[in-house]
C-alpha atoms as a PDB file:
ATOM      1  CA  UNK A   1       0.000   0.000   0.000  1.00  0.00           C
ATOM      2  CA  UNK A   2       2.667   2.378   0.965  1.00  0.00           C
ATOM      3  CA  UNK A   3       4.480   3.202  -2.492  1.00  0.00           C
ATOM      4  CA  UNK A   4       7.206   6.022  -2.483  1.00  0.00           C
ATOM      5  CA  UNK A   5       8.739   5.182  -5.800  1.00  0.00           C
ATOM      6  CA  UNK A   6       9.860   8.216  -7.775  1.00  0.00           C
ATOM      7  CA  UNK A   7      10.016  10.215  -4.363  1.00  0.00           C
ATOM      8  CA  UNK A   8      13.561  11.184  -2.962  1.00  0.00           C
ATOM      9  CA  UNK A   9      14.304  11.392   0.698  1.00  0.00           C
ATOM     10  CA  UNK A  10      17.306  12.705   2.811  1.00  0.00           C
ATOM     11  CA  UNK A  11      17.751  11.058   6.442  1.00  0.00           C
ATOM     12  CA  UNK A  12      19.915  13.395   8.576  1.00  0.00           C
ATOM     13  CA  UNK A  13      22.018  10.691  10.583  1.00  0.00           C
ATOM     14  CA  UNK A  14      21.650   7.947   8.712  1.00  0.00           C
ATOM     15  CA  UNK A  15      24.537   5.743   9.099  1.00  0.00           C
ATOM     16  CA  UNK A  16      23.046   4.483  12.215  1.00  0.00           C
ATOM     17  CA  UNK A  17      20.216   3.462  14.435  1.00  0.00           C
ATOM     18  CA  UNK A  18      16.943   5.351  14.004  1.00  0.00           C
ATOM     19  CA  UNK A  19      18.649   7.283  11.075  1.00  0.00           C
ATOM     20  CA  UNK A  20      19.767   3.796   9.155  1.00  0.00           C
ATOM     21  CA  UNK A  21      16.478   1.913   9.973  1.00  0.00           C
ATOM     22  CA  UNK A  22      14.789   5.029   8.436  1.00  0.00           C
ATOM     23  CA  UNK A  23      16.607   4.619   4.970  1.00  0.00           C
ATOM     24  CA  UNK A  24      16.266   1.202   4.780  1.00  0.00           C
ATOM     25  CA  UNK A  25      12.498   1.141   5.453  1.00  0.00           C
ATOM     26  CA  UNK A  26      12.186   4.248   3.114  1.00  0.00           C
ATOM     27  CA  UNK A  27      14.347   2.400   0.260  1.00  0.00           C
ATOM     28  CA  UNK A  28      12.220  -0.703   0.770  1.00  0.00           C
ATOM     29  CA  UNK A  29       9.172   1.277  -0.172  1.00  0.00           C
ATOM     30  CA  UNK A  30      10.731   2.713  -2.980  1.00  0.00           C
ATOM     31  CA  UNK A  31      12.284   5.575  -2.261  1.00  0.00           C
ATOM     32  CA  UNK A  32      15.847   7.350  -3.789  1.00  0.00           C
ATOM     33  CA  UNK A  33      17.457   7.843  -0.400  1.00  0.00           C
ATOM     34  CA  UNK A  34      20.385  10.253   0.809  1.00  0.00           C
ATOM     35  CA  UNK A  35      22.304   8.988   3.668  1.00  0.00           C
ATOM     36  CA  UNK A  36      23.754  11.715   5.615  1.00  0.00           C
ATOM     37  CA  UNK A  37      26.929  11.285   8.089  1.00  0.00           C
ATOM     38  CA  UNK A  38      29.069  13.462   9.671  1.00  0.00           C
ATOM     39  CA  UNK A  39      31.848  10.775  10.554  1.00  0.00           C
ATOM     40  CA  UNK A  40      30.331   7.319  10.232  1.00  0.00           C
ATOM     41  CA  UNK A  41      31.459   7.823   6.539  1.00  0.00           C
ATOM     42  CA  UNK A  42      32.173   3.750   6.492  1.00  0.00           C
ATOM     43  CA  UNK A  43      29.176   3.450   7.748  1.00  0.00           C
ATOM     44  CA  UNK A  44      27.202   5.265   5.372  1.00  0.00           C
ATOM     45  CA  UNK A  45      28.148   3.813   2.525  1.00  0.00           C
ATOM     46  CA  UNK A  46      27.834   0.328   3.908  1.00  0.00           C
ATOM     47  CA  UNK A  47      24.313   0.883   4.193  1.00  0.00           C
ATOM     48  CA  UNK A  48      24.048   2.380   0.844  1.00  0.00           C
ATOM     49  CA  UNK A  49      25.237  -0.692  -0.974  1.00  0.00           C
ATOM     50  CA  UNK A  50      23.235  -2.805   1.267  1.00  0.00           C
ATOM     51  CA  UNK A  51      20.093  -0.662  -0.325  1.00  0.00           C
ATOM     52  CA  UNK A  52      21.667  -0.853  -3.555  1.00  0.00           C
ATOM     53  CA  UNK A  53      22.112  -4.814  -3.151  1.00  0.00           C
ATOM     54  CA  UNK A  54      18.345  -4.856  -2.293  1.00  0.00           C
ATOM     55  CA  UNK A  55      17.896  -3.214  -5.730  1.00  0.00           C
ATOM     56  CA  UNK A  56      17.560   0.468  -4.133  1.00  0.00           C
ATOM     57  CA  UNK A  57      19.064   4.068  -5.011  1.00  0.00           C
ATOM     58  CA  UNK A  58      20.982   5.669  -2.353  1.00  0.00           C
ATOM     59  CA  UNK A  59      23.709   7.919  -2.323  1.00  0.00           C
ATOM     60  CA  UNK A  60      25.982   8.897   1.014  1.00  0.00           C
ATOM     61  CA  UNK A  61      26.456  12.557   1.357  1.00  0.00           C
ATOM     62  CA  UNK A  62      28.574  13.813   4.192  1.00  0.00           C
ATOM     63  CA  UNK A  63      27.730  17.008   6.637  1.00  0.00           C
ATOM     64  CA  UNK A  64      27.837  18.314   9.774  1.00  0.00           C
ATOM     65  CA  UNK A  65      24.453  19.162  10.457  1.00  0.00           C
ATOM     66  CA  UNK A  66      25.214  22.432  12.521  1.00  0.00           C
ATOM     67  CA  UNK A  67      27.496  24.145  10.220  1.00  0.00           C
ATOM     68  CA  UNK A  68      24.910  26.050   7.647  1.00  0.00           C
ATOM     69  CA  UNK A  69      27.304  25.865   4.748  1.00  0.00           C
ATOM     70  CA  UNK A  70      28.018  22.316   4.885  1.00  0.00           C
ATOM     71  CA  UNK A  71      23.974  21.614   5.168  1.00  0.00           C
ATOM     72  CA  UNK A  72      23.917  24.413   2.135  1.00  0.00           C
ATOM     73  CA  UNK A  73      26.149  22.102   0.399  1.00  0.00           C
ATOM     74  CA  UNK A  74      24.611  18.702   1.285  1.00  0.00           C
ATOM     75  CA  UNK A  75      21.420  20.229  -0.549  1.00  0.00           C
ATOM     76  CA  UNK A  76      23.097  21.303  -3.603  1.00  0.00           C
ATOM     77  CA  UNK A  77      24.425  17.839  -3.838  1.00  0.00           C
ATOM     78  CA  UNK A  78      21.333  15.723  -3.234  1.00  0.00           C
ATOM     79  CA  UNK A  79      19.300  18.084  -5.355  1.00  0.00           C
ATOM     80  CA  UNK A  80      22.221  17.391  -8.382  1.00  0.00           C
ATOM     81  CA  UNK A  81      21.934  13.825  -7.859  1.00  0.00           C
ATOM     82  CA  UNK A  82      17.848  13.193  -7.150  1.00  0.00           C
ATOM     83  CA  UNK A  83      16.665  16.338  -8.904  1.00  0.00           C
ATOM     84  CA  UNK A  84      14.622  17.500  -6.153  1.00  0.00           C
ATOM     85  CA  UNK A  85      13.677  16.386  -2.886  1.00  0.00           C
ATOM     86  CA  UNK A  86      10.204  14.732  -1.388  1.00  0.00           C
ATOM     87  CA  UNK A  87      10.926  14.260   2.443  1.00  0.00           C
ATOM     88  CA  UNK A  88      13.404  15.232   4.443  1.00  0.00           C
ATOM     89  CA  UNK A  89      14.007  13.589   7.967  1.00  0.00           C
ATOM     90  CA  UNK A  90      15.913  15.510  10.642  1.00  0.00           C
ATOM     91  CA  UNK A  91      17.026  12.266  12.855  1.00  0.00           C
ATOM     92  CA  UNK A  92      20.820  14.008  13.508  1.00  0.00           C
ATOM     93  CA  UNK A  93      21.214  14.217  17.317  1.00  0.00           C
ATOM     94  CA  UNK A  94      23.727  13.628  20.387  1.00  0.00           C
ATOM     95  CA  UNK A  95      22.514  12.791  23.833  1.00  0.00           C
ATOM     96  CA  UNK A  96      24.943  13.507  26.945  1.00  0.00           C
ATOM     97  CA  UNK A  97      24.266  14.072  30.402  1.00  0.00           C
ATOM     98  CA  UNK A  98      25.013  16.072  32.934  1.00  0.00           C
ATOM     99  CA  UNK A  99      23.350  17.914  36.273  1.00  0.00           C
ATOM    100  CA  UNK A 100      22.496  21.449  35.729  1.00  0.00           C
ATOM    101  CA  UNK A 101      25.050  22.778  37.792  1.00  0.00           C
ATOM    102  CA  UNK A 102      27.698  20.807  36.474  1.00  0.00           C
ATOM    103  CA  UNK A 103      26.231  20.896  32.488  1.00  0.00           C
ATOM    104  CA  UNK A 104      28.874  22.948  30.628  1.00  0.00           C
ATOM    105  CA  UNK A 105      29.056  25.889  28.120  1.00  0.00           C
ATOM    106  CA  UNK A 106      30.746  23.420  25.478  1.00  0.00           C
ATOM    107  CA  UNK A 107      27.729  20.649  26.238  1.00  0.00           C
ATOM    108  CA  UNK A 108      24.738  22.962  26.167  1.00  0.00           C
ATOM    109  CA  UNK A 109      25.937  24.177  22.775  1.00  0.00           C
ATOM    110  CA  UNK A 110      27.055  21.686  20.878  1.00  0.00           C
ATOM    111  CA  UNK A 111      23.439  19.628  21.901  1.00  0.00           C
ATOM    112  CA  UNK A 112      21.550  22.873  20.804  1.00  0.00           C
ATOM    113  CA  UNK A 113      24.299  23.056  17.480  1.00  0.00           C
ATOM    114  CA  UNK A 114      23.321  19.725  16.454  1.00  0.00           C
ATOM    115  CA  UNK A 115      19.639  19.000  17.422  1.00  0.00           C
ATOM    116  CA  UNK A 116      17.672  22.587  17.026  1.00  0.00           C
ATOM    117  CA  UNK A 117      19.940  24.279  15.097  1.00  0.00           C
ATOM    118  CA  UNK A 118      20.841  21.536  12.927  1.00  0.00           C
ATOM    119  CA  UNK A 119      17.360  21.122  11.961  1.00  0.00           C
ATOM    120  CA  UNK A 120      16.774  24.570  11.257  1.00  0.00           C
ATOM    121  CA  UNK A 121      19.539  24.524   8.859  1.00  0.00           C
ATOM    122  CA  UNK A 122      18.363  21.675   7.269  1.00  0.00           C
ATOM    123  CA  UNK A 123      14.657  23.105   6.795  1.00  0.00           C
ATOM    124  CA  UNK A 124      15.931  26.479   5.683  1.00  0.00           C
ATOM    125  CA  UNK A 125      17.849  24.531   3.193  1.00  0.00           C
ATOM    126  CA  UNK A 126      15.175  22.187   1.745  1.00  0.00           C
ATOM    127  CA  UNK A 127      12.039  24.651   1.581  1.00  0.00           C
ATOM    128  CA  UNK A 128      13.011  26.686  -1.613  1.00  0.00           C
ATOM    129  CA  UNK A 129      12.519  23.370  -3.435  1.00  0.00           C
ATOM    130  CA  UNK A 130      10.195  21.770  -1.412  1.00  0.00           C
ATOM    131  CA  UNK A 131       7.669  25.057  -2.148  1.00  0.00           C
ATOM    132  CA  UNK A 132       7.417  24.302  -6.221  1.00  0.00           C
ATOM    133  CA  UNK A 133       6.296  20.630  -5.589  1.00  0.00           C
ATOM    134  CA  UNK A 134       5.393  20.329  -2.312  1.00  0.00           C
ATOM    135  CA  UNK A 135       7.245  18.292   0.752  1.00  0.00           C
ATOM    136  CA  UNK A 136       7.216  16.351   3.756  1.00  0.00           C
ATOM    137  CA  UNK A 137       9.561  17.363   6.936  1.00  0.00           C
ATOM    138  CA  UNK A 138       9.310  14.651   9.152  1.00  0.00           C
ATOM    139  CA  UNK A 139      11.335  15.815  13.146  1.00  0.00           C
ATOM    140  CA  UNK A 140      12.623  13.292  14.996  1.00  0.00           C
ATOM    141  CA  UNK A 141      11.622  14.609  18.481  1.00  0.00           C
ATOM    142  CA  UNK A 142      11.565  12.368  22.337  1.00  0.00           C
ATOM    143  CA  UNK A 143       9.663  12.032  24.797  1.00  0.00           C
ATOM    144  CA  UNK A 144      12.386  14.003  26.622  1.00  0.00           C
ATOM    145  CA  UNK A 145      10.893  17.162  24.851  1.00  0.00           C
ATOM    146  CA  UNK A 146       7.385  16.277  26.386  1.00  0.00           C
ATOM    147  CA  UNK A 147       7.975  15.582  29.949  1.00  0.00           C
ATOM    148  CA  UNK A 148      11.435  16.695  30.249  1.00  0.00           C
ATOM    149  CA  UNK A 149      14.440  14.583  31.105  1.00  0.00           C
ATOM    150  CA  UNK A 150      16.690  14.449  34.608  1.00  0.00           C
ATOM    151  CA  UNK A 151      20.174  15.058  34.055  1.00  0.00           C
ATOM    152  CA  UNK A 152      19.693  15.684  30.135  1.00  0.00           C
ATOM    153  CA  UNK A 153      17.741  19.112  30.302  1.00  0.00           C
ATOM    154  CA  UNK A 154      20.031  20.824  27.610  1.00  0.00           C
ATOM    155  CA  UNK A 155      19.031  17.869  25.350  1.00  0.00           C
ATOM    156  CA  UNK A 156      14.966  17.901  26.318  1.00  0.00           C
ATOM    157  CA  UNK A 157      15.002  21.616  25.605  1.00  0.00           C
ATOM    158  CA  UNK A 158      16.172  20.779  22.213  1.00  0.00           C
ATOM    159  CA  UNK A 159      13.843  18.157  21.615  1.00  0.00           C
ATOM    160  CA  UNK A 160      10.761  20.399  23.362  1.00  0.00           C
ATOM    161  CA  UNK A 161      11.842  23.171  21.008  1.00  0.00           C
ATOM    162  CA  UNK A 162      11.610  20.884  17.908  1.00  0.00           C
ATOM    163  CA  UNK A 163       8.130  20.343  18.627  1.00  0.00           C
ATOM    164  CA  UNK A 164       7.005  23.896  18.513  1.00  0.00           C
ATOM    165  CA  UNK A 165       9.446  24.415  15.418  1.00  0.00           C
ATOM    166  CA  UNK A 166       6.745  21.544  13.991  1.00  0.00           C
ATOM    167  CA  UNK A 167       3.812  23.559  15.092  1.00  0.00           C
ATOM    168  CA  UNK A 168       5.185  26.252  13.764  1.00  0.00           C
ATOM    169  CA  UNK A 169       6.196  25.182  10.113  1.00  0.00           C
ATOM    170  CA  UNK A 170       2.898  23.129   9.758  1.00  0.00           C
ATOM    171  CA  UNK A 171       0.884  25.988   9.399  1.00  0.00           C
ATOM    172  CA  UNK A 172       3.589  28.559   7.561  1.00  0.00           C
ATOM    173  CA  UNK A 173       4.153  25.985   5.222  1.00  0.00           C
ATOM    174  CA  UNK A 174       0.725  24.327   4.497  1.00  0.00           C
ATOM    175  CA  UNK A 175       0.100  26.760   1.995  1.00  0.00           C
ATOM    176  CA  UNK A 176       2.910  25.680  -0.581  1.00  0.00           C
ATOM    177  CA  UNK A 177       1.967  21.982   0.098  1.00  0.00           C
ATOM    178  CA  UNK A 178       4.482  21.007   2.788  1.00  0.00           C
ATOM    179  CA  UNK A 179       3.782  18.903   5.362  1.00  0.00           C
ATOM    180  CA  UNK A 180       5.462  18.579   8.576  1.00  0.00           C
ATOM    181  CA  UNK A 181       5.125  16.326  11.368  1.00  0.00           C
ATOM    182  CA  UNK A 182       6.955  15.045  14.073  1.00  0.00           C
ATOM    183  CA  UNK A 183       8.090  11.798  15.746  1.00  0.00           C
ATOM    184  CA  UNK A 184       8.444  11.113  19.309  1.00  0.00           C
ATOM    185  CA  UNK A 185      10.179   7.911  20.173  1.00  0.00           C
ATOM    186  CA  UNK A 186      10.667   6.824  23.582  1.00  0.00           C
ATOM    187  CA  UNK A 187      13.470   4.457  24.614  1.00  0.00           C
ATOM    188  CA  UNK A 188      15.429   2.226  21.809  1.00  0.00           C
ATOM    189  CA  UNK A 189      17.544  -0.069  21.383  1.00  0.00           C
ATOM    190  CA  UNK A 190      20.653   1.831  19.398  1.00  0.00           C
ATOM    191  CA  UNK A 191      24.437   2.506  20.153  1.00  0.00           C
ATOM    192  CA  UNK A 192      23.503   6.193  21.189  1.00  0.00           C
ATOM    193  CA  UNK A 193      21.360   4.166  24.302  1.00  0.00           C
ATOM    194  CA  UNK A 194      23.191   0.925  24.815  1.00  0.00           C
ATOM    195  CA  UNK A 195      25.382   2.398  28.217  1.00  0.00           C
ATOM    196  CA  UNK A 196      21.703   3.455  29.522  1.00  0.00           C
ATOM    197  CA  UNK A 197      20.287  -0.009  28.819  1.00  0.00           C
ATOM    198  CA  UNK A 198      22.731  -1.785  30.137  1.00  0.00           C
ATOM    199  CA  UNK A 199      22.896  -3.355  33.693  1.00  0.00           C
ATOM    200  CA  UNK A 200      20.919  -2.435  36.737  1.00  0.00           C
ATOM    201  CA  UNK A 201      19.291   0.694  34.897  1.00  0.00           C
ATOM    202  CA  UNK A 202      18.092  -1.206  31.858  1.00  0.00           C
ATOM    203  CA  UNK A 203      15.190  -2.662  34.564  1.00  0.00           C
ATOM    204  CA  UNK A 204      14.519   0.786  36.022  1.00  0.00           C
ATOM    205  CA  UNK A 205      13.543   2.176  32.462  1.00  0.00           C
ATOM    206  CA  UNK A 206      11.729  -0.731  31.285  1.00  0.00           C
ATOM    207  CA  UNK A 207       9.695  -0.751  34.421  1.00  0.00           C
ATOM    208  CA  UNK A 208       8.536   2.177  33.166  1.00  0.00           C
ATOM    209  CA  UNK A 209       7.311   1.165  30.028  1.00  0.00           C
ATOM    210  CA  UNK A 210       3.729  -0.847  29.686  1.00  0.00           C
ATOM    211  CA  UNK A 211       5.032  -3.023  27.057  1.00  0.00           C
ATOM    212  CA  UNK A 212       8.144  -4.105  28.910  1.00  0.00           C
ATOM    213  CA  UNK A 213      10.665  -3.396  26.814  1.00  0.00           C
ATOM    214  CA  UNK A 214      12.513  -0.318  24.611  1.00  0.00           C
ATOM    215  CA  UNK A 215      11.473   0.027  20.490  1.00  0.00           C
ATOM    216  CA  UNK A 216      13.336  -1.863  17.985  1.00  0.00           C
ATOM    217  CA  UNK A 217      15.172   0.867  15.838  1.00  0.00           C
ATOM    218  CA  UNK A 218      12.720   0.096  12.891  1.00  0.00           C
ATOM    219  CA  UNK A 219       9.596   0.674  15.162  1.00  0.00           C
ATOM    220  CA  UNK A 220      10.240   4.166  15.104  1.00  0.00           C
ATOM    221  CA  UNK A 221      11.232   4.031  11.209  1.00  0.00           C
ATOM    222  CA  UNK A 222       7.848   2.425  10.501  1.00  0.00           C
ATOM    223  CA  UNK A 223       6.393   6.119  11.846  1.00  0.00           C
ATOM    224  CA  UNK A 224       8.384   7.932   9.877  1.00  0.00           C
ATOM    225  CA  UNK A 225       7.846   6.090   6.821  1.00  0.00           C
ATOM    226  CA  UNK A 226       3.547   6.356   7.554  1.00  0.00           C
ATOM    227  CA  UNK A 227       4.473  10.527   7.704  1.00  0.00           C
ATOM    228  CA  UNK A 228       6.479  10.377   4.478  1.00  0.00           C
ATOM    229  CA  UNK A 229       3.673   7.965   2.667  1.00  0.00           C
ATOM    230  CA  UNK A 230       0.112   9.202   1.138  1.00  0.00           C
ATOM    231  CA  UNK A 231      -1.751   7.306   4.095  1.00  0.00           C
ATOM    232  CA  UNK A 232      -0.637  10.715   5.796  1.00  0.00           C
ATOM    233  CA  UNK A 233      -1.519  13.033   3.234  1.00  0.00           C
ATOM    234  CA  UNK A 234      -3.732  15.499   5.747  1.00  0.00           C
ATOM    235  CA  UNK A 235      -1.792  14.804   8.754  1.00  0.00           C
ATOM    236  CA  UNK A 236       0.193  18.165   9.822  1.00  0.00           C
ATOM    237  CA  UNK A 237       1.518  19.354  13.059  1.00  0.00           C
ATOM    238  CA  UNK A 238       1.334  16.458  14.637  1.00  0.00           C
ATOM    239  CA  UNK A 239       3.529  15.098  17.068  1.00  0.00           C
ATOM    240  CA  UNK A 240       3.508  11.080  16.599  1.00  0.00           C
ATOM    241  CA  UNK A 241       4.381   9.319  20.074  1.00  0.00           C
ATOM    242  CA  UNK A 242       6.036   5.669  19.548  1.00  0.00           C
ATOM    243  CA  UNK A 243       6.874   5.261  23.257  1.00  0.00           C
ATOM    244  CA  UNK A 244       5.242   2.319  24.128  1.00  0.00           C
ATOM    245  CA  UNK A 245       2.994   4.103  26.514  1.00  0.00           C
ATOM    246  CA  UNK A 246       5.151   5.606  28.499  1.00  0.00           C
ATOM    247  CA  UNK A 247       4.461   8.675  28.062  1.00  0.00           C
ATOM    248  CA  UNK A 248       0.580   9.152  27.366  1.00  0.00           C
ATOM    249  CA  UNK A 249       0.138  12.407  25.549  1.00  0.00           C
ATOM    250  CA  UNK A 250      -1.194  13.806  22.542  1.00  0.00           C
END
């Protein structure tokens, strides 16, 4: 049912995780994807090949998501190779922790650099084109940005402020046909969590969770790929929750 060939998609972090479970899901359906990295370059084009095994189009295409010029330049390229772009998925993001009182100038910046900011710079980038033949902008968001996070605030602010950047967009862009929506995943299984999950605190968090357990990578890609799909063609501004009812909002 869910048919994106022709469509051309660019995953923000995609060498790994939710980012790499995104492009494969997307390719799957028949999507051209872009696989953005800023140093999993190895990784990147691993995964590309993989999709091009499977009889997919990718392409890697390197950037650090908070530097405007290198996002500038990551559209120039994708638009060169795919001729325009369809969706675009802002999945980059860092998680650290810290106490308020001990959370650093360097940490607080570099988490706002790379999660807000980055997606700004990536939206700013994409609309132009996105406004002649409408879009998709699909925000990778957490729960953290909905009830707030312990010991991560810097990164929950981010994550808070990338839901009202949805809001926002969804109704200044409506008009030119652009969608954009926003996932909220709770706890998953990926490298960026695996310290979390491990040991004596992987029961804590799971306790918390009605299904008893954290998302599969692809749980959360299966979202993104309903958002990017025509199933989803007059859903906008909303924020999808995939937390396995641990957080009950929305």
């Amino acid at each position: 049912m869910i048919d994106l060939r022709g469509r051309s998609v660019l995953v923000t972090g995609g060498s790994r995780g939710i980012g790499a479970a995104c492009c494969r899901l997307l390719a799957r359906a028949g999507a051209r994807v872009a696989v953005n990295y800023r140093v999993e370059r190895a990784g990147a084009e691993r995964l590309a090949a993989e999709i091009r095994d499977g009889g997919g189009e990718a392409i890697v295409a390197g950037a650090d998501v908070a530097q405007s010029a290198e996002v500038e330049a990551l559209l120039e390229e994708v638009l060169a190779r795919f001729g325009r772009l369809d969706v675009l998925v802002n999945n980059a993001g860092i998680w650290t922790g810290a106490p308020i009182d001990e959370l650093s100038d360097r940490e607080w910046n570099e988490t706002v650099a790379t999660n807000l900011t980055g997606t700004f710079h990536l939206i700013r980038a994409a609309v132009p084109s996105m406004k002649r033949h409408g879009g998709r902008i699909i925000n990778v968001s957490s729960t953290a940005g909905q009830r707030g996070e312990a010991g991560h605030a810097h990164y929950a602010a981010t994550k808070g402020a990338i839901i009202s950047l949805t809001k926002s967009l969804a109704v200044e862009l409506a008009p030119f046909g652009i969608l954009t929506n926003c996932v909220a995943p709770g706890w998953v299984e990926t490298d960026m969590t695996r310290s979390a999950l491990a040991g004596d605190g992987r029961a804590a968090v799971l306790a918390g969770i009605p299904l008893g357990r954290a998302a599969r990578a692809d749980e959360i890609a299966g979202a993104v790929l309903f958002l990017a799909s025509d199933l989803a063609s007059f859903v906008n501004g909303e924020v999808l929750n995939v937390n396995g009812g641990a957080v009950l909002v929305g």
